[in-house]
C-alpha atoms as a PDB file:
ATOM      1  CA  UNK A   1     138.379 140.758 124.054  1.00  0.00           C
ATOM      2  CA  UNK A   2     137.235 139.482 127.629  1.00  0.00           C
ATOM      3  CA  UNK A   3     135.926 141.544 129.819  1.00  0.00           C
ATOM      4  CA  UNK A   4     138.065 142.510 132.639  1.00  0.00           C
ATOM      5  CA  UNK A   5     136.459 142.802 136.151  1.00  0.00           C
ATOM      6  CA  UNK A   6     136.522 146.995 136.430  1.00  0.00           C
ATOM      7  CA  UNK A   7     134.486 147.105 133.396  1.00  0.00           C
ATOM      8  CA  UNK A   8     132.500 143.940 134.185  1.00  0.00           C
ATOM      9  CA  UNK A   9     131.267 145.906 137.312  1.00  0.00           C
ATOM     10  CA  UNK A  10     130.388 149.294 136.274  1.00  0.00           C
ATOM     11  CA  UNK A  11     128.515 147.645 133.619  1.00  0.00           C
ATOM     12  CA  UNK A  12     126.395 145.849 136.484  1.00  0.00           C
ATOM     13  CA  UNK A  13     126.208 148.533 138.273  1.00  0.00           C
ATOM     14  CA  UNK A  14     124.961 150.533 135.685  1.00  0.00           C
ATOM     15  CA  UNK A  15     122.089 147.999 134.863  1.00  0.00           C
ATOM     16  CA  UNK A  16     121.454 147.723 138.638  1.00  0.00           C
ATOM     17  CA  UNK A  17     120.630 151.891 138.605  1.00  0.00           C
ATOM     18  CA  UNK A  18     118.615 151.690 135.598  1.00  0.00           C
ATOM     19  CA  UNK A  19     116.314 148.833 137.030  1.00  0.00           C
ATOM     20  CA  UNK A  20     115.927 150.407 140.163  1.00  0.00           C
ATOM     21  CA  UNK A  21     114.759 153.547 138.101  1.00  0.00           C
ATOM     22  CA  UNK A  22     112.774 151.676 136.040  1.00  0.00           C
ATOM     23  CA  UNK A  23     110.777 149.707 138.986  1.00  0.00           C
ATOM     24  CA  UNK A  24     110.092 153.094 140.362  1.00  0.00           C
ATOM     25  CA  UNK A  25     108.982 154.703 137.157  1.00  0.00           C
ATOM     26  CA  UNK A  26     106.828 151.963 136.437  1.00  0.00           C
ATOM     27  CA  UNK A  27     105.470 152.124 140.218  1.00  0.00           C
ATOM     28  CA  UNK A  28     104.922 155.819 140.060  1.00  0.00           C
ATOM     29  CA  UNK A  29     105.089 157.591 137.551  1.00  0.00           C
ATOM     30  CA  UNK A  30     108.756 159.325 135.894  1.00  0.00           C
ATOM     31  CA  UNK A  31     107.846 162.739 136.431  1.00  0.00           C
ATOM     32  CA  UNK A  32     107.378 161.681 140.590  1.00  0.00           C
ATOM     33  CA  UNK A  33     110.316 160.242 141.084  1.00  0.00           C
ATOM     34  CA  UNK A  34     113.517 162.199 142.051  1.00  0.00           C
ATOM     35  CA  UNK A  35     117.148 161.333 140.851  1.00  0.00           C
ATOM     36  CA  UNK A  36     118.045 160.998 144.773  1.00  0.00           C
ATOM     37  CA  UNK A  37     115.163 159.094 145.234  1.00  0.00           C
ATOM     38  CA  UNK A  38     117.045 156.689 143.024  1.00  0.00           C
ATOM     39  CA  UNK A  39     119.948 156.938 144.056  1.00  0.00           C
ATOM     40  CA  UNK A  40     119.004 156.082 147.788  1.00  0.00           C
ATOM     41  CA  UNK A  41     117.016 152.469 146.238  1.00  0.00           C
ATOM     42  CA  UNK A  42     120.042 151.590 144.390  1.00  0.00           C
ATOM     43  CA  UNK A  43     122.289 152.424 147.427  1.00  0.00           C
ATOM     44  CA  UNK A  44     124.552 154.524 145.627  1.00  0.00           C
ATOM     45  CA  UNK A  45     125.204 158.122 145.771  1.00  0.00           C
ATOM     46  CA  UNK A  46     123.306 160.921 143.915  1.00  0.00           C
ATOM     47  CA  UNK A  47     126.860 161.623 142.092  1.00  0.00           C
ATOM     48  CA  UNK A  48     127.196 158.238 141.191  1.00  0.00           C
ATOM     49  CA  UNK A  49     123.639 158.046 139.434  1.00  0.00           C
ATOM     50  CA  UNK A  50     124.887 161.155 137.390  1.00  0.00           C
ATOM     51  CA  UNK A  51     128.184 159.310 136.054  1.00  0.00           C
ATOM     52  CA  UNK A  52     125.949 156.727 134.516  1.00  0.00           C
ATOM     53  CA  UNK A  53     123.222 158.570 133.127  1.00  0.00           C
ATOM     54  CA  UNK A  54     123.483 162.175 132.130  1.00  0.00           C
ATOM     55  CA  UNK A  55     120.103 162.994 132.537  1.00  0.00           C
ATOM     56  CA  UNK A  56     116.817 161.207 134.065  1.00  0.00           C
ATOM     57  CA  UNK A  57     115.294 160.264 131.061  1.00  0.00           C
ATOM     58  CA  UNK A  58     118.512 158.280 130.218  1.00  0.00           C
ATOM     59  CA  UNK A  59     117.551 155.956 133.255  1.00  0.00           C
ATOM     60  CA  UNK A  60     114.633 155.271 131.542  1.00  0.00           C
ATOM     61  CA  UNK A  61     115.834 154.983 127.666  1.00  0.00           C
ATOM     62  CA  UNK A  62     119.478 153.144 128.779  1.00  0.00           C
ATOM     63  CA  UNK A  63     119.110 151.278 125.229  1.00  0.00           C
ATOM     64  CA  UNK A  64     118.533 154.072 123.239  1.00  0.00           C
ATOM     65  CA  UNK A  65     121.599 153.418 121.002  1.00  0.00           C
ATOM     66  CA  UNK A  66     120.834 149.741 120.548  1.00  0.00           C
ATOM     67  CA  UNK A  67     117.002 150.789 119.757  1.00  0.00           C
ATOM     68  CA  UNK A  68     118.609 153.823 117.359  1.00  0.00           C
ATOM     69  CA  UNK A  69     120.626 151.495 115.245  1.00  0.00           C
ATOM     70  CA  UNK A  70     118.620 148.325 115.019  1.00  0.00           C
ATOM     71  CA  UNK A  71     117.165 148.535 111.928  1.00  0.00           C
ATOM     72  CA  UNK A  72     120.857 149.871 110.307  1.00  0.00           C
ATOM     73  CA  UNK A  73     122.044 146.499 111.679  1.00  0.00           C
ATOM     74  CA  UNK A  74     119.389 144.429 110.618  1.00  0.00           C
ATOM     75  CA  UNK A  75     119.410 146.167 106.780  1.00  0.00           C
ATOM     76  CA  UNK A  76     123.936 145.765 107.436  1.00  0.00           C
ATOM     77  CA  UNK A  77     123.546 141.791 108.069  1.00  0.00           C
ATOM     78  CA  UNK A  78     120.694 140.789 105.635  1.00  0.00           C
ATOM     79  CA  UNK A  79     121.358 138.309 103.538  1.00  0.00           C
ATOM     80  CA  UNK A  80     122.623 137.777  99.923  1.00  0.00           C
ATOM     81  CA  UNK A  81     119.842 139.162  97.259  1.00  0.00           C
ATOM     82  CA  UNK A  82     118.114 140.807 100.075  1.00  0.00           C
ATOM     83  CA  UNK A  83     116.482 144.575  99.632  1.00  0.00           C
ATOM     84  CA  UNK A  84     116.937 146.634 102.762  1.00  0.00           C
ATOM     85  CA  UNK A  85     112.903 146.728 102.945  1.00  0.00           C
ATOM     86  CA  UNK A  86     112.427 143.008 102.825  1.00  0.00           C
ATOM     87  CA  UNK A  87     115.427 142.549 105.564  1.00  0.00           C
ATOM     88  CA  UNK A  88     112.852 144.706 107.932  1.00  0.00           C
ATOM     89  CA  UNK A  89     109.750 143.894 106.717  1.00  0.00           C
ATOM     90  CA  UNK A  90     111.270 139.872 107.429  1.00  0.00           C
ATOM     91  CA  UNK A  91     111.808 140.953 110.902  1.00  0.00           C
ATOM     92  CA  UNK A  92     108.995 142.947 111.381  1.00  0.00           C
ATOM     93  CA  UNK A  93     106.611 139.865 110.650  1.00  0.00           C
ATOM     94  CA  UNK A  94     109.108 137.634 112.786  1.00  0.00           C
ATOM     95  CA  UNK A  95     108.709 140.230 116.101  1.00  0.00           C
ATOM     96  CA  UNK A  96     104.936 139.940 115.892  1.00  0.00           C
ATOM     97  CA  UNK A  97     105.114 136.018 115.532  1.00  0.00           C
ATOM     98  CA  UNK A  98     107.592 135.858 118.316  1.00  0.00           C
ATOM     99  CA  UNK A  99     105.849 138.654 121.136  1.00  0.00           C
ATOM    100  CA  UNK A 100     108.733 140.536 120.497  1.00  0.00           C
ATOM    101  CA  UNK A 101     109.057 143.470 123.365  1.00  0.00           C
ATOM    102  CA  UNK A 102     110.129 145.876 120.625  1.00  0.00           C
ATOM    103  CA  UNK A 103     106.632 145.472 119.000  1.00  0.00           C
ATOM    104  CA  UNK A 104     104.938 145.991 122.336  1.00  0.00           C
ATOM    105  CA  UNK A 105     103.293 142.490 122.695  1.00  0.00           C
ATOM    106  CA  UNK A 106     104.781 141.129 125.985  1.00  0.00           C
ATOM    107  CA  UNK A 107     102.774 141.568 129.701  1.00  0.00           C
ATOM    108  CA  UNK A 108     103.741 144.867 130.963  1.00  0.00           C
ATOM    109  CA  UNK A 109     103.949 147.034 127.798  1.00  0.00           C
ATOM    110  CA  UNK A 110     100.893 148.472 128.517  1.00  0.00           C
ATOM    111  CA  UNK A 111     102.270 150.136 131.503  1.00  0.00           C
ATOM    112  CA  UNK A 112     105.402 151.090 129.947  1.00  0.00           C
ATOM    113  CA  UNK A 113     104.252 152.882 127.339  1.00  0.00           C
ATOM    114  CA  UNK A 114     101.714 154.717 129.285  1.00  0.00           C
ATOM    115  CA  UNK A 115     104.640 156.186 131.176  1.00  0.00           C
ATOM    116  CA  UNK A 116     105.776 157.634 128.250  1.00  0.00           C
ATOM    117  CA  UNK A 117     102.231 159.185 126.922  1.00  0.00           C
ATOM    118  CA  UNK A 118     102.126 160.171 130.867  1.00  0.00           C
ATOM    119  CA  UNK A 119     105.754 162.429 130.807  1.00  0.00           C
ATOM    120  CA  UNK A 120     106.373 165.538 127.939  1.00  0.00           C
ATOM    121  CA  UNK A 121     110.087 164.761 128.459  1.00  0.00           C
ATOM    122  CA  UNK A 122     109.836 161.107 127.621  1.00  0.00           C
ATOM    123  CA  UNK A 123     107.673 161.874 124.756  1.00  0.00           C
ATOM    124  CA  UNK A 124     110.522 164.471 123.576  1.00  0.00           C
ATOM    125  CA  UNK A 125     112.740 162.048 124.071  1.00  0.00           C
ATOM    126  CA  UNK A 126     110.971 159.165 121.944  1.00  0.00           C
ATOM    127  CA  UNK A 127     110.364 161.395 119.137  1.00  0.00           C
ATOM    128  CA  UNK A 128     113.962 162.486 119.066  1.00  0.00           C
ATOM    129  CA  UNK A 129     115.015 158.647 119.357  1.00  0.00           C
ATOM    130  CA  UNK A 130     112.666 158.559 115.999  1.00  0.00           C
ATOM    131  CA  UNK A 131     114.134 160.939 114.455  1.00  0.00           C
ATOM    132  CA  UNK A 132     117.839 159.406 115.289  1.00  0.00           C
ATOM    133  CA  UNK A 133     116.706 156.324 113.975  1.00  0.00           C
ATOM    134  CA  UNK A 134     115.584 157.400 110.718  1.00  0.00           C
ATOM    135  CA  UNK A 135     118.670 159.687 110.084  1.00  0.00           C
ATOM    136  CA  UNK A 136     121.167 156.704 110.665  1.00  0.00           C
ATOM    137  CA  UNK A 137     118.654 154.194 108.554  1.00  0.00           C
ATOM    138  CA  UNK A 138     118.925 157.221 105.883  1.00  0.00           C
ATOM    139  CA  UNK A 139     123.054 156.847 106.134  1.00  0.00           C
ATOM    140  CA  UNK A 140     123.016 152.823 106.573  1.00  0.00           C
ATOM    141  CA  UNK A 141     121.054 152.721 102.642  1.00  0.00           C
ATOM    142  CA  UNK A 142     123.231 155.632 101.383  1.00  0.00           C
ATOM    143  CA  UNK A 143     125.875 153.425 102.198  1.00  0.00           C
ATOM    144  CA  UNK A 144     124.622 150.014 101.148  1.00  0.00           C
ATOM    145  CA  UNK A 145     123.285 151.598  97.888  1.00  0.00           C
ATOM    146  CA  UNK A 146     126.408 153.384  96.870  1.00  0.00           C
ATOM    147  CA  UNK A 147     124.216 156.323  96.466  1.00  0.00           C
ATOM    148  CA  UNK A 148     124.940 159.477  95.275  1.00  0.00           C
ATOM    149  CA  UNK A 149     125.714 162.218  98.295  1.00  0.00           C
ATOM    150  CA  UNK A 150     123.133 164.633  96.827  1.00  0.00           C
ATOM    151  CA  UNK A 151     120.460 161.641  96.540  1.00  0.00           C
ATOM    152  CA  UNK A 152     117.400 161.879  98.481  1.00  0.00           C
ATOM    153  CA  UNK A 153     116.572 158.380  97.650  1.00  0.00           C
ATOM    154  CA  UNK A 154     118.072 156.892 100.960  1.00  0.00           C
ATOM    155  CA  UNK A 155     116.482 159.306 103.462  1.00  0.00           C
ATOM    156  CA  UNK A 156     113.085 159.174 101.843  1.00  0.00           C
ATOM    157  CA  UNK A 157     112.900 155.444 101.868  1.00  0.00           C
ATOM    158  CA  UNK A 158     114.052 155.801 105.810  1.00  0.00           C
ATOM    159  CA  UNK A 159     110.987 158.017 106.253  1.00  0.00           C
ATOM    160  CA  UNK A 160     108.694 155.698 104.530  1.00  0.00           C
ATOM    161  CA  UNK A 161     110.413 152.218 106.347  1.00  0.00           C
ATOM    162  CA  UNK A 162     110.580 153.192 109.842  1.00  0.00           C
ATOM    163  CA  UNK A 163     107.028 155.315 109.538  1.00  0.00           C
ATOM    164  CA  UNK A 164     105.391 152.415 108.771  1.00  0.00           C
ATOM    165  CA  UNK A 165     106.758 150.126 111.695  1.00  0.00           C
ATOM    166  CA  UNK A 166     105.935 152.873 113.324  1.00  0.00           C
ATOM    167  CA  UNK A 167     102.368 152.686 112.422  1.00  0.00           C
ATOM    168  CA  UNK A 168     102.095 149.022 112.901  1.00  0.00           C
ATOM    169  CA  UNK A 169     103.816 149.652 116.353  1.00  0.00           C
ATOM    170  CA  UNK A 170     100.774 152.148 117.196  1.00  0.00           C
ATOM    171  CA  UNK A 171      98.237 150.034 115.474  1.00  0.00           C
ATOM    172  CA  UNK A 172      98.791 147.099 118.063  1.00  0.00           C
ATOM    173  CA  UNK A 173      98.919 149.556 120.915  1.00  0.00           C
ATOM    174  CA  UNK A 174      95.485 150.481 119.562  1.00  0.00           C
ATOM    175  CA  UNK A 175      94.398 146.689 120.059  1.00  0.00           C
ATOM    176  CA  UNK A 176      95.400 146.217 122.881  1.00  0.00           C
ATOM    177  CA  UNK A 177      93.953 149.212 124.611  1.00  0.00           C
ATOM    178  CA  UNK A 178      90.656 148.590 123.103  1.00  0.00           C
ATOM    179  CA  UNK A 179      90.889 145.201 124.790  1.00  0.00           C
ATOM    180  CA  UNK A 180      92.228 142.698 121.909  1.00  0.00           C
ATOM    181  CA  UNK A 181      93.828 139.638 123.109  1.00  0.00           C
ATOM    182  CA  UNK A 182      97.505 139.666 122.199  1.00  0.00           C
ATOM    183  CA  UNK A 183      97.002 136.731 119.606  1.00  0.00           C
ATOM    184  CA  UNK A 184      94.164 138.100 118.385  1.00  0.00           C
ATOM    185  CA  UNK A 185      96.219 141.690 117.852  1.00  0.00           C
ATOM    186  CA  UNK A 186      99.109 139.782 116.689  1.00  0.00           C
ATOM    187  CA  UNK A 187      96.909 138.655 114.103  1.00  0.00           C
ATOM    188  CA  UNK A 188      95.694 141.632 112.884  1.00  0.00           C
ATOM    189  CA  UNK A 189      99.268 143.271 113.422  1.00  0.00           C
ATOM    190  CA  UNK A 190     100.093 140.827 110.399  1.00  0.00           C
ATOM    191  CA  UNK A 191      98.079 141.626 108.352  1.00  0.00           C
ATOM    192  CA  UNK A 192      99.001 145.400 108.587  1.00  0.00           C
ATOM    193  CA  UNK A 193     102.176 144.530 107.193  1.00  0.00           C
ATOM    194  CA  UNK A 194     100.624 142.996 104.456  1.00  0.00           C
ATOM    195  CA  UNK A 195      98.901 145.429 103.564  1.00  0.00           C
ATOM    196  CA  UNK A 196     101.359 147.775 104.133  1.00  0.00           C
ATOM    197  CA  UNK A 197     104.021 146.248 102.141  1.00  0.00           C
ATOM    198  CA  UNK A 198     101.145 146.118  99.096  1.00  0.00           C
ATOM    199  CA  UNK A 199     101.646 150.021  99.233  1.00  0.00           C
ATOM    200  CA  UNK A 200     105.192 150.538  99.450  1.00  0.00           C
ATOM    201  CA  UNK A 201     106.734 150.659  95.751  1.00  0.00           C
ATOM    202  CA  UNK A 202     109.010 148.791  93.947  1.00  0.00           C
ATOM    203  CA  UNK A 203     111.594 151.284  94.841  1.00  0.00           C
ATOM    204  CA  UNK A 204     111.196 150.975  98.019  1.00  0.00           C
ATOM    205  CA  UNK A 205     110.826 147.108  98.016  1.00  0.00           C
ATOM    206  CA  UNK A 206     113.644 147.055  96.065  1.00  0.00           C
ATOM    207  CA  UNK A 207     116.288 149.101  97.346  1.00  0.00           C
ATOM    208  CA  UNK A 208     120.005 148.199  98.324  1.00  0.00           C
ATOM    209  CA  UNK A 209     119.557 144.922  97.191  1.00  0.00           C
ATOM    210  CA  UNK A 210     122.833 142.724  98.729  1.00  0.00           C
ATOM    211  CA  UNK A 211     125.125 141.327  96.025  1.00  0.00           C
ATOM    212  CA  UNK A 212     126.019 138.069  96.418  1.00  0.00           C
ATOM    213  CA  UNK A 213     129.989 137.326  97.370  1.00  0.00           C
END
């Protein structure tokens, strides 16, 4: 369905508030910056800031749901004789090739993230964005797998999938910070995976494997 022209501009003007925020956050700092601070750089009224984002840290996470249920879609659209952990462990490898923002190897990331470690709400925030994630990659396998409801299989794999992008996330952060070149971290990102993939199990490599048509 096309997009008619009320929705098409609260939809920009949404995105214009949250990249005014995010300008300023990145300038200063999130805990510095006021709500009506941002609401005066976007030219738009505190009240109007509120309508699009319930609370400040939304400025700053307004993709949370895309970032909550992209590895349910990616594990959803794999293809034919496919396991769920080879879908993201595919993609994984294909972020770090590609500088993929979500992996944290694109100019700027540094100070992005350090806006996060700077503000207890945004860490909050991240850690219950975690926790979202895993809970819907949990339901995604249950599904997928025609599990059992009482099986723990599905949510334990989550854990152990999204924990360990997690840890290669952190592990080119690491790099980085200790003054790695981003090929050079790339690099070494890859072979994380590797080596992470050698000590997942064959349950886990294995699981929800797509049937073919």
């Amino acid at each position: 369905m096309a997009e008619g022209l009320r929705e098409r501009k609260k939809r920009q003007t949404r995105q214009h508030i949250s990249d005014v925020a995010t300008g300023l956050f990145m300038e200063r700092g999130f805990d510095a910056v006021t709500i009506a601070e941002v609401a005066e750089a976007a030219e738009v009224s505190v009240n109007t800031v509120y309508n699009y984002f319930p609370a400040k840290e939304d400025l700053f996470v307004d993709r949370e749901e895309e970032i909550v249920d992209r590895p349910s879609r990616l594990v959803r659209e794999r293809p034919a004789g496919q396991s769920a952990a080879r879908a993201l462990l595919d993609r994984l490898r294909q972020d770090i090739r590609e500088r993929h923002p979500y992996v944290g190897l694109t100019e700027g990331y540094d100070r992005f993230r350090q806006v996060i470690v700077d503000s207890p709400t945004l860490m909050a925030r991240l850690f219950t964005i975690q926790g979202r994630t895993v809970h819907r990659l949990g339901v995604t396998l249950r599904e997928e797998a025609a599990a059992e409801p009482r099986d723990p299989t599905p949510e334990f794999i989550a854990h152990q999938l999204i924990g360990a992008e997690n840890a290669v996330r952190r592990g080119i952060q690491r790099g980085l910070e200790e003054g790695g070149g981003v090929d050079e971290v790339a690099e070494d990102a890859l072979r994380m995976v590797d080596v992470m993939e050698s000590l997942l199990g064959d349950t886990v490599l294995n699981y929800a494997v797509k049937n073919t048509p």
